[in-house]
C-alpha atoms as a PDB file:
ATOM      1  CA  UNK A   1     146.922  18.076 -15.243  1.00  0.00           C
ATOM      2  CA  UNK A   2     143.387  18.693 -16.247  1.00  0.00           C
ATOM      3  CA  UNK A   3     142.140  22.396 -16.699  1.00  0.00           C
ATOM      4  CA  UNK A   4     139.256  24.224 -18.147  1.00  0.00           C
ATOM      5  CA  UNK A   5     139.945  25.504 -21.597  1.00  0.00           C
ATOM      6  CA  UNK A   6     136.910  27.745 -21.688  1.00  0.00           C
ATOM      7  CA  UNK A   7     139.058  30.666 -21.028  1.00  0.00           C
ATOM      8  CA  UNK A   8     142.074  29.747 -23.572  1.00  0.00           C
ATOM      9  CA  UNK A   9     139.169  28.966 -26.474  1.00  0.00           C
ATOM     10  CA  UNK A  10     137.523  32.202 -25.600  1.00  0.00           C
ATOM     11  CA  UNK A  11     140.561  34.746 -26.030  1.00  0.00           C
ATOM     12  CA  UNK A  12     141.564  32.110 -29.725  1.00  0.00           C
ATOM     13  CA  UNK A  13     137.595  33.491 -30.824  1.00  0.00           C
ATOM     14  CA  UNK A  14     138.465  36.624 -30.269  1.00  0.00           C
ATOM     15  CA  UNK A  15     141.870  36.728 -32.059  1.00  0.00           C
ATOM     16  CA  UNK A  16     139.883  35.261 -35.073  1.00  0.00           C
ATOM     17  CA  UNK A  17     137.550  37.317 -34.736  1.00  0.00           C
ATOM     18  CA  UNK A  18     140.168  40.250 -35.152  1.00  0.00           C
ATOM     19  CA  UNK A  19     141.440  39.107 -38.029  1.00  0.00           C
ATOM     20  CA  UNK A  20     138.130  38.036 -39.778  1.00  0.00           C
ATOM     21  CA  UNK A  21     136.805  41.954 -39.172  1.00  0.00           C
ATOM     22  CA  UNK A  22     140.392  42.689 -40.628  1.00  0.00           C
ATOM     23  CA  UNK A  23     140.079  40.990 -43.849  1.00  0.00           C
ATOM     24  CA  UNK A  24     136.072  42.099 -44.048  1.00  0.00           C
ATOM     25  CA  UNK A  25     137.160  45.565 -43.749  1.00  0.00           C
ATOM     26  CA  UNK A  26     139.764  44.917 -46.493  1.00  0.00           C
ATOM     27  CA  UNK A  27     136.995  43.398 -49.063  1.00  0.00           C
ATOM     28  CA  UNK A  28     134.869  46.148 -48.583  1.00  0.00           C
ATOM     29  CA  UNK A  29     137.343  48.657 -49.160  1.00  0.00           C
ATOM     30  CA  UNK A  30     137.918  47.024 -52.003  1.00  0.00           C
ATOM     31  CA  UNK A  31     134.118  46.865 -53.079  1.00  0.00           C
ATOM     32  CA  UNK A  32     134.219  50.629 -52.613  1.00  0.00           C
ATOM     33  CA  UNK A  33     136.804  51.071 -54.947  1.00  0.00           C
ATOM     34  CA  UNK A  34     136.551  48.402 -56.967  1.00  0.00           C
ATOM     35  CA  UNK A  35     136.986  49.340 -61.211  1.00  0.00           C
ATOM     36  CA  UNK A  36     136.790  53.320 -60.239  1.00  0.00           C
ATOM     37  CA  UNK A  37     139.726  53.411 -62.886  1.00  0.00           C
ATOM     38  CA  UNK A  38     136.914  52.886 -65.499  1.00  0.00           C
ATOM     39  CA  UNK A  39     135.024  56.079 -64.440  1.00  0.00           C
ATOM     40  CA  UNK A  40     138.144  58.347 -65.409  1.00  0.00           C
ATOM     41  CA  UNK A  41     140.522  58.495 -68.520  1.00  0.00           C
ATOM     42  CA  UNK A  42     142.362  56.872 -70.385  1.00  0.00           C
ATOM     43  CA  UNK A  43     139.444  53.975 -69.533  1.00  0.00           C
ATOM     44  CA  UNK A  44     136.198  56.124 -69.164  1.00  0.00           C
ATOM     45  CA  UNK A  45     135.787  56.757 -73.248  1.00  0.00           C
ATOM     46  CA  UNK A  46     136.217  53.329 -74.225  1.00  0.00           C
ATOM     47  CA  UNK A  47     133.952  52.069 -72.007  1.00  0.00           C
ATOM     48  CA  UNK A  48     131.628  55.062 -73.056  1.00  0.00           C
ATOM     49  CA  UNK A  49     131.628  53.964 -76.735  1.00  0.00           C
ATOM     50  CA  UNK A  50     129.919  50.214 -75.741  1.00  0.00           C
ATOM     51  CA  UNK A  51     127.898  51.308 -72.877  1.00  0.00           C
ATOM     52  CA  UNK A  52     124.711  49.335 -73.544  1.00  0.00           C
ATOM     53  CA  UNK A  53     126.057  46.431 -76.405  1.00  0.00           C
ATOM     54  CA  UNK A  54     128.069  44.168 -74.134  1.00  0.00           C
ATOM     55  CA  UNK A  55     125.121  42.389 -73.262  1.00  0.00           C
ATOM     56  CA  UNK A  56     124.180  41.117 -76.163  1.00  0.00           C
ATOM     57  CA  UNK A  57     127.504  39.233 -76.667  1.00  0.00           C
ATOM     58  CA  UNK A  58     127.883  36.251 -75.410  1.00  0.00           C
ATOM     59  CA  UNK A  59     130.667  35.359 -72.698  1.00  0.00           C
ATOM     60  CA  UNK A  60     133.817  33.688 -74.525  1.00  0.00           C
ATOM     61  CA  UNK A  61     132.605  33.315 -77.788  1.00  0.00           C
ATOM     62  CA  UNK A  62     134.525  34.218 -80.319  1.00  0.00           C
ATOM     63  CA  UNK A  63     132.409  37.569 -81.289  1.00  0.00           C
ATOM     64  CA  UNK A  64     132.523  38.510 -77.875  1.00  0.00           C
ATOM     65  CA  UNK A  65     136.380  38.351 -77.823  1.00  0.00           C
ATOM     66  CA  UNK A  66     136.517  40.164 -81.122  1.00  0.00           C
ATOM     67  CA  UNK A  67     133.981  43.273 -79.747  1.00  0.00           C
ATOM     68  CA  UNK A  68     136.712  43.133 -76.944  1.00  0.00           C
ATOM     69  CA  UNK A  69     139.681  43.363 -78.850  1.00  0.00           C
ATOM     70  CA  UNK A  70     138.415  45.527 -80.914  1.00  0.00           C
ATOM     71  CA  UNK A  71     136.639  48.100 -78.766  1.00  0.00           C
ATOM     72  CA  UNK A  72     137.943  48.340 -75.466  1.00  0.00           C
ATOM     73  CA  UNK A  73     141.849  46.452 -75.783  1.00  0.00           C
ATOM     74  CA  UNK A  74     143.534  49.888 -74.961  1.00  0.00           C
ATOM     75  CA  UNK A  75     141.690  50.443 -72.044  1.00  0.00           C
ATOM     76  CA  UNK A  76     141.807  47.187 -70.418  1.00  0.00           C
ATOM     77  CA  UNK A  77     145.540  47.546 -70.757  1.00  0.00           C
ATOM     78  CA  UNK A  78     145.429  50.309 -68.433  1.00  0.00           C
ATOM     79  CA  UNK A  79     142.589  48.203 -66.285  1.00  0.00           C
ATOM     80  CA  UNK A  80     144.257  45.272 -65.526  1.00  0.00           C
ATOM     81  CA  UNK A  81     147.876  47.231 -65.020  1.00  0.00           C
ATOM     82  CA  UNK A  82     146.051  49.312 -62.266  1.00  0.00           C
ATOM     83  CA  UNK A  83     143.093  46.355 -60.908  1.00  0.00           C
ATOM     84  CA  UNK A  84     145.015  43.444 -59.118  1.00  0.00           C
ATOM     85  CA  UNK A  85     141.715  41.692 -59.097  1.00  0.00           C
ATOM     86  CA  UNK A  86     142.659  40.635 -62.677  1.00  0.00           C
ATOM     87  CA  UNK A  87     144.997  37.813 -63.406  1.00  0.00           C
ATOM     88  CA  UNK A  88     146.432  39.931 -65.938  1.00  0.00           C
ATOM     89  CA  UNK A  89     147.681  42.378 -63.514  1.00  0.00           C
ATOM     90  CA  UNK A  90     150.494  40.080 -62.774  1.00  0.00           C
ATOM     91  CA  UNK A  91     153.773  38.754 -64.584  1.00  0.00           C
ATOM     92  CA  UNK A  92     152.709  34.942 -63.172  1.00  0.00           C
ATOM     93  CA  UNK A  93     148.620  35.746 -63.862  1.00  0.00           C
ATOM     94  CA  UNK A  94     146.504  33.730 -61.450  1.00  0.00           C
ATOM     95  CA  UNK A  95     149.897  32.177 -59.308  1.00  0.00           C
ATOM     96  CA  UNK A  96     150.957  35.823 -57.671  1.00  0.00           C
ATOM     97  CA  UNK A  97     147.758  36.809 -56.789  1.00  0.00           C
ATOM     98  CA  UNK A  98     146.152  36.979 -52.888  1.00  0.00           C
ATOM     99  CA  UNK A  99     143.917  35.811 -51.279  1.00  0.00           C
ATOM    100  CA  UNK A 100     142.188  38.998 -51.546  1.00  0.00           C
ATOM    101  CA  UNK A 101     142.946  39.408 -55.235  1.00  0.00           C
ATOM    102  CA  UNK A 102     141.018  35.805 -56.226  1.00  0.00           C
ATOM    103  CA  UNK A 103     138.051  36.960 -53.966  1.00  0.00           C
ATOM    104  CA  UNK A 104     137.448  40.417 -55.595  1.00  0.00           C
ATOM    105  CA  UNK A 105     138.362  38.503 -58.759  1.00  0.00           C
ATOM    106  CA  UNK A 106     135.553  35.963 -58.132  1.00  0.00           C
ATOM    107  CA  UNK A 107     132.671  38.864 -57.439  1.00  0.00           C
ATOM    108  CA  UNK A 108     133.629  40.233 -60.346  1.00  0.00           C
ATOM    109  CA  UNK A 109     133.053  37.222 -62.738  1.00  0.00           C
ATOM    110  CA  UNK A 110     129.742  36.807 -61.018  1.00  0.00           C
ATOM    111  CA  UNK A 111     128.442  40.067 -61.918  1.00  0.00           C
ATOM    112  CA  UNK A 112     130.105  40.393 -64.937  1.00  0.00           C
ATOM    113  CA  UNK A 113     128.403  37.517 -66.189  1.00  0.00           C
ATOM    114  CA  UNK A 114     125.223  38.985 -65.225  1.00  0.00           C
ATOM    115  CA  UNK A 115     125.943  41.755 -67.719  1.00  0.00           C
ATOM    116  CA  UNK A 116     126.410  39.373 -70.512  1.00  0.00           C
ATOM    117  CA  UNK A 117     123.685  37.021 -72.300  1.00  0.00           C
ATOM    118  CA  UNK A 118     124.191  33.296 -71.271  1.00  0.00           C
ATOM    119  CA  UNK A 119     126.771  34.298 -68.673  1.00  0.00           C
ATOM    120  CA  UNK A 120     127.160  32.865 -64.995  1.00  0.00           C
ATOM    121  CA  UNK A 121     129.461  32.870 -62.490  1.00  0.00           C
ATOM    122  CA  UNK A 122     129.863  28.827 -63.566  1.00  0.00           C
ATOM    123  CA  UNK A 123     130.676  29.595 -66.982  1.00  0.00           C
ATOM    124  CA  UNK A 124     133.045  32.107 -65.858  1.00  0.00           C
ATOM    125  CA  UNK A 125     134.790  29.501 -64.198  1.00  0.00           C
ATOM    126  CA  UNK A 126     134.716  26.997 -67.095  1.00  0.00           C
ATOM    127  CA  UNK A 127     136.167  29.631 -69.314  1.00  0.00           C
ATOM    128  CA  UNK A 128     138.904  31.561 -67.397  1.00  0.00           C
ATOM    129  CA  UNK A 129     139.900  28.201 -65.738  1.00  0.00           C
ATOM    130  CA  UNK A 130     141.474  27.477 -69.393  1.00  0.00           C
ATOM    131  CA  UNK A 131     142.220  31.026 -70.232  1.00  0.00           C
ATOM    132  CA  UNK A 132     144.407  32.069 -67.104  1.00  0.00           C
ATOM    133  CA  UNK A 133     145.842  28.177 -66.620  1.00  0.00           C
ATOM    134  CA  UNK A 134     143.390  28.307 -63.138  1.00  0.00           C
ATOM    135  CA  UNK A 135     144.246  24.552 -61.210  1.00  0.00           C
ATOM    136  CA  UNK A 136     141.978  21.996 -61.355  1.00  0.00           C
ATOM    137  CA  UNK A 137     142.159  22.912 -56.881  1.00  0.00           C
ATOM    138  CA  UNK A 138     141.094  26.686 -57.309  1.00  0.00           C
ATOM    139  CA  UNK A 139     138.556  25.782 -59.912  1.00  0.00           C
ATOM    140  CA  UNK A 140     137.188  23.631 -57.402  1.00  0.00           C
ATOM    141  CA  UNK A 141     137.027  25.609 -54.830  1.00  0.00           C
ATOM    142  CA  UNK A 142     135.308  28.611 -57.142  1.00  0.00           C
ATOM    143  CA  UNK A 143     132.707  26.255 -57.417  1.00  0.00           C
ATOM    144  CA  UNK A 144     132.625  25.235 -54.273  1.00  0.00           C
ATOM    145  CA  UNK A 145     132.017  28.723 -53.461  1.00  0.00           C
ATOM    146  CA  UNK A 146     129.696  29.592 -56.078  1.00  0.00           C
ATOM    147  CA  UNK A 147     127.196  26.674 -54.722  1.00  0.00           C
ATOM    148  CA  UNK A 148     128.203  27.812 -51.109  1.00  0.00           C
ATOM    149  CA  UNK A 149     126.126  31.111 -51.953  1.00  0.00           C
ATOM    150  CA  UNK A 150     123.635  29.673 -54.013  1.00  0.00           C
ATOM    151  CA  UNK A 151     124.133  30.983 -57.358  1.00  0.00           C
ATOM    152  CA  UNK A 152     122.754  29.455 -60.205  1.00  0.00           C
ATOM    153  CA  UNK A 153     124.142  27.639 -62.751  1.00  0.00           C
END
């Protein structure tokens, strides 16, 4: 028996639809709130004390990890144990993250490499693909992504 599917396609839009506003509301929630934990203590005098000489470092050399270490270690603790956007958040890193989590995560490379001299969201990839053990797949599809929206490498 033949039939019009018109109908059946319709209501499957809408149900995608539903779920696509869903997840959209999610990511900008989490826009909204996204690193707040920076603007209060224990983070917000750390971050105080470097305001203004991040950008000079460059992105995953080994002066920039240094300044890191040195300067803000204590409070990124506290970050990535209360940000699940970061790998570190997690006992398994990168493998128990979301959907969600990897998205926010990605946003964040790109404009934290804007911050930083030499930094993209490409070399962000390069370098935390090694760092947090990131599959060869995801890396990929970072990429993928990255092109997808245009961003320079």
């Amino acid at each position: 028996m033949n039939g019009d599917s018109r109908q059946e396609t319709l209501e499957h839009k809408i149900v995608v639809w539903k779920y696509l506003y869903k997840a959209a509301e999610d990511l900008l929630n989490r826009g909204k709130l996204h690193d707040d934990s920076k603007l209060e203590e224990p983070e917000k005098s750390y971050f105080d004390k470097v305001a203004g000489t991040v950008g000079d470092l460059k992105f995953g050399s080994p002066e920039y990890k240094a300044f890191i270490d040195e300067n803000l270690m204590p409070a990124l603790k506290h970050h990535y144990a209360n940000n699940s956007h970061h790998p570190q958040h997690y006992k398994d890193g990168i493998n128990d993250m979301n959907l969600f989590d990897i998205t926010e995560m990605f946003f964040d490379w790109k404009a934290s490499g804007e911050r930083t001299k030499g930094g993209n969201i490409y070399r962000s990839i390069e370098i935390n693909q090694e760092r947090f053990g990131i599959s060869k797949q995801l890396t990929r599809i970072l990429t993928n992504t990255a092109k997808y929206l245009g961003y320079e490498q």
